[in-house]
N, C-alpha and C. Protein backbone atom coordinates (compact mmCIF):
# COMPACT_ATOMS: atom_id res chain seq x y z
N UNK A 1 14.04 -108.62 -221.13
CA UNK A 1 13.99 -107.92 -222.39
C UNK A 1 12.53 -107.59 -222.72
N UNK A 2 12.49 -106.39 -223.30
CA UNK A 2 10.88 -105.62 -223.41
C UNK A 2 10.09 -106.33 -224.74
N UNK A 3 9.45 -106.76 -224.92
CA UNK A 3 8.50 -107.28 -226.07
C UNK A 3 8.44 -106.66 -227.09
N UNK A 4 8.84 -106.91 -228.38
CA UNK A 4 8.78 -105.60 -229.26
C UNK A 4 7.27 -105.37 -229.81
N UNK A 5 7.49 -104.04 -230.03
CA UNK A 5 5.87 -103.78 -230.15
C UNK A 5 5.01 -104.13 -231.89
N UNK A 6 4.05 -104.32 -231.40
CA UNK A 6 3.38 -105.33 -232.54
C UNK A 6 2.22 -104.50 -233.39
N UNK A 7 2.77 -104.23 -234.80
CA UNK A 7 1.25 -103.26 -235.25
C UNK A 7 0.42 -104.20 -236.41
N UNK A 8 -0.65 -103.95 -236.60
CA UNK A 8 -1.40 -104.66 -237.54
C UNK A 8 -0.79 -104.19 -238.65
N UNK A 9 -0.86 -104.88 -239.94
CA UNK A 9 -1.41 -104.54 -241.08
C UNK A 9 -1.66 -104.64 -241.95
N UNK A 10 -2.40 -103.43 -243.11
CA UNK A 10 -3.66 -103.95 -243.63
C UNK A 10 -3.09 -104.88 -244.27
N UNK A 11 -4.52 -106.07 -244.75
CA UNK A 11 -4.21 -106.75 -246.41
C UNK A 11 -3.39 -105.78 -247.38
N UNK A 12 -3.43 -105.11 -247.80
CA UNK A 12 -2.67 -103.46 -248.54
C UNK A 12 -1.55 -103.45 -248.65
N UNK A 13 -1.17 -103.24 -247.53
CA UNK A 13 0.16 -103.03 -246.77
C UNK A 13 0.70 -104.06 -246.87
N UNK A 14 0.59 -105.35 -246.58
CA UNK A 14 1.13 -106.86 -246.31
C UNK A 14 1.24 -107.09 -247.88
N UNK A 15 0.67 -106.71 -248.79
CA UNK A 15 0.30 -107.77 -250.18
C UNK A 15 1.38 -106.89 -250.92
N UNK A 16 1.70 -105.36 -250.73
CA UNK A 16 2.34 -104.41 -251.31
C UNK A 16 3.70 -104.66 -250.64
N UNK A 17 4.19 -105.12 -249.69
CA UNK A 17 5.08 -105.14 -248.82
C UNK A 17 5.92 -106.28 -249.62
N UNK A 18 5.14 -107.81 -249.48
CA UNK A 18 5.49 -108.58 -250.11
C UNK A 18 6.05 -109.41 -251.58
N UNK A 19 5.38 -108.19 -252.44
CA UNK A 19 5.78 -108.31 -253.45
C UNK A 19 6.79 -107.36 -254.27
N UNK A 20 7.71 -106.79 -252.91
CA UNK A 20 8.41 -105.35 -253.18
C UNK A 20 8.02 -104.14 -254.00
N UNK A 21 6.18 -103.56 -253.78
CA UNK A 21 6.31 -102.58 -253.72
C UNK A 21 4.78 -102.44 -254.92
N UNK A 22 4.38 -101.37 -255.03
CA UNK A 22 3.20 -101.44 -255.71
C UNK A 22 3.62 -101.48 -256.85
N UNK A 23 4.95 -100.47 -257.42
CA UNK A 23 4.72 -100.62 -258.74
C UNK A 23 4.97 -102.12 -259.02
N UNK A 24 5.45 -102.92 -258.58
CA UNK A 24 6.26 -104.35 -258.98
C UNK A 24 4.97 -105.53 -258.99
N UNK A 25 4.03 -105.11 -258.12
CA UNK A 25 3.10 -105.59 -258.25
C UNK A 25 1.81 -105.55 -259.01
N UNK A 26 1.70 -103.92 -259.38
CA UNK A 26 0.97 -103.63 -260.86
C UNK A 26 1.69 -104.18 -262.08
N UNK A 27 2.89 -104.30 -261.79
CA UNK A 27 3.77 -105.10 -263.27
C UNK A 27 3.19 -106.40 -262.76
N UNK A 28 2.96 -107.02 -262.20
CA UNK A 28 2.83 -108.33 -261.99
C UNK A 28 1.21 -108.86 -262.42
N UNK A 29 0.46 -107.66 -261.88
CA UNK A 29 -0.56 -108.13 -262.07
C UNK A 29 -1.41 -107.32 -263.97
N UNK A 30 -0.38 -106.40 -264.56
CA UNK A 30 -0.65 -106.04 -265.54
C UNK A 30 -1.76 -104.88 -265.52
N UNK A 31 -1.65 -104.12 -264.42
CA UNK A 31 -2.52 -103.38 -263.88
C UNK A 31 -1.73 -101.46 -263.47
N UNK A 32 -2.11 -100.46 -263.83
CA UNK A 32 -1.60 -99.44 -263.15
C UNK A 32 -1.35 -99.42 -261.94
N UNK A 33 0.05 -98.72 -261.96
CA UNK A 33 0.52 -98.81 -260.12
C UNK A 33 -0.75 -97.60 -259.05
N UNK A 34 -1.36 -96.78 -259.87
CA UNK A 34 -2.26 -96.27 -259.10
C UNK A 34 -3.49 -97.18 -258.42
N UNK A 35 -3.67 -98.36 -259.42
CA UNK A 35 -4.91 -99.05 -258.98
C UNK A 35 -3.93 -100.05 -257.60
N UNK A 36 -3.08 -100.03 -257.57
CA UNK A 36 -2.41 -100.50 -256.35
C UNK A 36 -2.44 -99.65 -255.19
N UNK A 37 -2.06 -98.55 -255.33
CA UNK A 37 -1.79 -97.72 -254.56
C UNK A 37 -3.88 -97.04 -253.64
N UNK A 38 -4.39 -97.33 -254.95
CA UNK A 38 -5.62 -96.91 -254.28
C UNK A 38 -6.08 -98.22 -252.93
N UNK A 39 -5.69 -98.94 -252.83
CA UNK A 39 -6.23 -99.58 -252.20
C UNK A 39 -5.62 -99.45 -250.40
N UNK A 40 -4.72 -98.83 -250.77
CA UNK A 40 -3.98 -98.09 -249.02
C UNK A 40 -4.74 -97.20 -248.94
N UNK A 41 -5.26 -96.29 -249.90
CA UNK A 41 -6.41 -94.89 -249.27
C UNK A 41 -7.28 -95.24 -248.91
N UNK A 42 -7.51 -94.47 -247.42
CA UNK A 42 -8.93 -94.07 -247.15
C UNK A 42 -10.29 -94.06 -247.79
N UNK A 43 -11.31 -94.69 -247.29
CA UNK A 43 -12.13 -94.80 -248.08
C UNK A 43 -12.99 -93.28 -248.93
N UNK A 44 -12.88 -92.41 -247.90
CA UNK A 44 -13.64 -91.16 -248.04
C UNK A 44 -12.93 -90.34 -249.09
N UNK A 45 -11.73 -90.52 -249.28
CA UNK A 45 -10.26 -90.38 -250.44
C UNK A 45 -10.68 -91.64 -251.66
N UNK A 46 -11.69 -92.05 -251.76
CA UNK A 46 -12.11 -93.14 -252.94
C UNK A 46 -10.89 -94.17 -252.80
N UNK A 47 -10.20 -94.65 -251.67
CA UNK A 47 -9.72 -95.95 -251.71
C UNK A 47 -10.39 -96.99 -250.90
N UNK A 48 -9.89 -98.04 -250.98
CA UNK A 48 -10.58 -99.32 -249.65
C UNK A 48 -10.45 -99.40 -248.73
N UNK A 49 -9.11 -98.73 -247.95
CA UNK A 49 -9.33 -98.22 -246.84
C UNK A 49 -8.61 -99.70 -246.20
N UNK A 50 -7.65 -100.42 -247.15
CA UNK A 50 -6.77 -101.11 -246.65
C UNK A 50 -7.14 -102.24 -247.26
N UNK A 51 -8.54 -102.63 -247.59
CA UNK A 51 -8.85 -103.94 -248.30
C UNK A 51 -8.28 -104.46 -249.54
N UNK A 52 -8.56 -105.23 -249.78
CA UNK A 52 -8.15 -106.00 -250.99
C UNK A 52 -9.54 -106.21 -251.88
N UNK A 53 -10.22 -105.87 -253.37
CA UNK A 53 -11.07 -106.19 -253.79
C UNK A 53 -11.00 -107.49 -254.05
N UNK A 54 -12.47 -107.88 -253.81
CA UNK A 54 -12.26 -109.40 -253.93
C UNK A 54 -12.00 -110.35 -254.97
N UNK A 55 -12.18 -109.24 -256.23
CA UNK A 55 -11.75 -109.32 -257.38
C UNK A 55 -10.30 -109.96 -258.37
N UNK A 56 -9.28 -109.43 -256.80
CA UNK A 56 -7.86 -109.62 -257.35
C UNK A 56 -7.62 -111.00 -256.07
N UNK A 57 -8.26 -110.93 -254.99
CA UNK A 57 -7.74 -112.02 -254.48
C UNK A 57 -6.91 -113.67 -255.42
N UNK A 58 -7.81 -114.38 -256.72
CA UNK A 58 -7.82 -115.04 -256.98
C UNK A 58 -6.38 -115.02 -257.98
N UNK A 59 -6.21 -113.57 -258.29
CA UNK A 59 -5.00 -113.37 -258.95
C UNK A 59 -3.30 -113.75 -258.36
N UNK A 60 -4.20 -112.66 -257.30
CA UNK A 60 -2.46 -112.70 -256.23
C UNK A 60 -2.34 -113.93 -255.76
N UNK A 61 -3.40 -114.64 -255.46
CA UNK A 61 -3.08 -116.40 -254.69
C UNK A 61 -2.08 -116.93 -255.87
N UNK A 62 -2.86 -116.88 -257.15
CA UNK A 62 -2.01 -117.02 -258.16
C UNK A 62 -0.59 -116.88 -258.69
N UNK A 63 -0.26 -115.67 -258.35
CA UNK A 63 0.97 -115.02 -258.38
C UNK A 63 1.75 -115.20 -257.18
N UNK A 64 1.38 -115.09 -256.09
CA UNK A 64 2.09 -116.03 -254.74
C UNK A 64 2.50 -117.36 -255.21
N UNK A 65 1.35 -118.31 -255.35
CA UNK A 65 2.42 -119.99 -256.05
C UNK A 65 3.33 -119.40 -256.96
N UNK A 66 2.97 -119.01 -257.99
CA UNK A 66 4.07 -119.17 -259.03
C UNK A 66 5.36 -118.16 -258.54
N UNK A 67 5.38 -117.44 -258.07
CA UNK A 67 6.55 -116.14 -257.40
C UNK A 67 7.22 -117.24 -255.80
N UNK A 68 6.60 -118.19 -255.59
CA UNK A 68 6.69 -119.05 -254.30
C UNK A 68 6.92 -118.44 -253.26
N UNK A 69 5.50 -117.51 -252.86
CA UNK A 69 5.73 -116.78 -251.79
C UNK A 69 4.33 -117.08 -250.43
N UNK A 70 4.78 -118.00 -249.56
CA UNK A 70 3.63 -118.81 -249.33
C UNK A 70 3.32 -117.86 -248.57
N UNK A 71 3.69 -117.12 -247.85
CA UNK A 71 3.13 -116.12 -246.46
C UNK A 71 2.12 -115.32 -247.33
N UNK A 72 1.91 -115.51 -248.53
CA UNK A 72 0.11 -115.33 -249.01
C UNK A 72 -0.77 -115.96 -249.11
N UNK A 73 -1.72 -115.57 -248.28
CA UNK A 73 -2.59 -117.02 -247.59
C UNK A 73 -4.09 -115.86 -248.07
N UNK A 74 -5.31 -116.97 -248.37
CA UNK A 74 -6.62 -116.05 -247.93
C UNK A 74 -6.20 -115.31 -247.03
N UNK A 75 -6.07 -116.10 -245.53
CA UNK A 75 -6.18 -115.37 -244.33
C UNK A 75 -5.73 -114.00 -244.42
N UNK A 76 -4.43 -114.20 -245.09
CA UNK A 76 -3.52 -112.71 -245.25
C UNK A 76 -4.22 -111.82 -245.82
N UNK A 77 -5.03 -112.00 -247.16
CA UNK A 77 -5.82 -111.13 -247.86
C UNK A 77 -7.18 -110.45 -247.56
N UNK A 78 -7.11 -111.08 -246.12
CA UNK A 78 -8.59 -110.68 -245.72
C UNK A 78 -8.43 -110.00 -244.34
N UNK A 79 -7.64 -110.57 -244.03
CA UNK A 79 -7.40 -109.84 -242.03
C UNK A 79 -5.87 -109.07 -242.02
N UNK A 80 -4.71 -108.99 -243.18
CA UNK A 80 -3.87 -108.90 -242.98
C UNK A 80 -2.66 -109.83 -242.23
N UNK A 81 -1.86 -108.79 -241.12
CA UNK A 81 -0.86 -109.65 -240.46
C UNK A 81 -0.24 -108.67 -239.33
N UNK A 82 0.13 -109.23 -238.08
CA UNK A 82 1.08 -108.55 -237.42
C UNK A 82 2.81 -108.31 -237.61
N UNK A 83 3.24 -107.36 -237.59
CA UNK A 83 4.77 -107.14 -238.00
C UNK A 83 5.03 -106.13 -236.61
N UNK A 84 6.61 -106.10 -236.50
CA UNK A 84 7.35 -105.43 -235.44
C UNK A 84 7.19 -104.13 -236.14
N UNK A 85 6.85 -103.31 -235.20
CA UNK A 85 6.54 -101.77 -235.60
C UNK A 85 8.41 -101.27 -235.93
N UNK A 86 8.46 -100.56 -237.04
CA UNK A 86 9.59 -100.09 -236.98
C UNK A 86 9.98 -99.04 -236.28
N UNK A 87 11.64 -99.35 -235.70
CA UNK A 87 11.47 -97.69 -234.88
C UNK A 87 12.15 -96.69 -235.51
């Protein structure tokens, strides 16, 4: 059987993924769903370009315990994660 194929991704992607979705996570964090969404853009497009400001890290750790969602780790917020590419 063939290995399924493995893509990175960003902190962004993983933190938005996990908490079903940007707007759910601007409700969470009391924040516009655009200031979520900027952080999947490109940097040259005025987003982070996948990062996480380091700003909200301390929030979402926050909101991970209390939501009990442990697969949010620093690690996650800083390097992301690998997932099965969808086909």
């Amino acid at each position: 059987m063939a290995k399924p194929k493995m893509i990175r991704q960003t902190p962004a992607e993983a933190v938005i993924e996990i908490f079903g979705g940007g707007a759910a996570l601007a409700q969470h964090l009391g924040c516009h769903r655009t200031r979520i969404y900027r952080w999947t853009m490109p940097i040259d497009k005025r987003g982070t370009g996948g990062r996480l400001p380091g700003t909200v890290h301390a929030d979402l750790l926050a909101l991970a315990a209390r939501l009990k969602k442990p697969e949010v780790t620093p690690e996650l917020l800083i390097n992301g994660r690998l997932v099965r590419a969808k086909r």
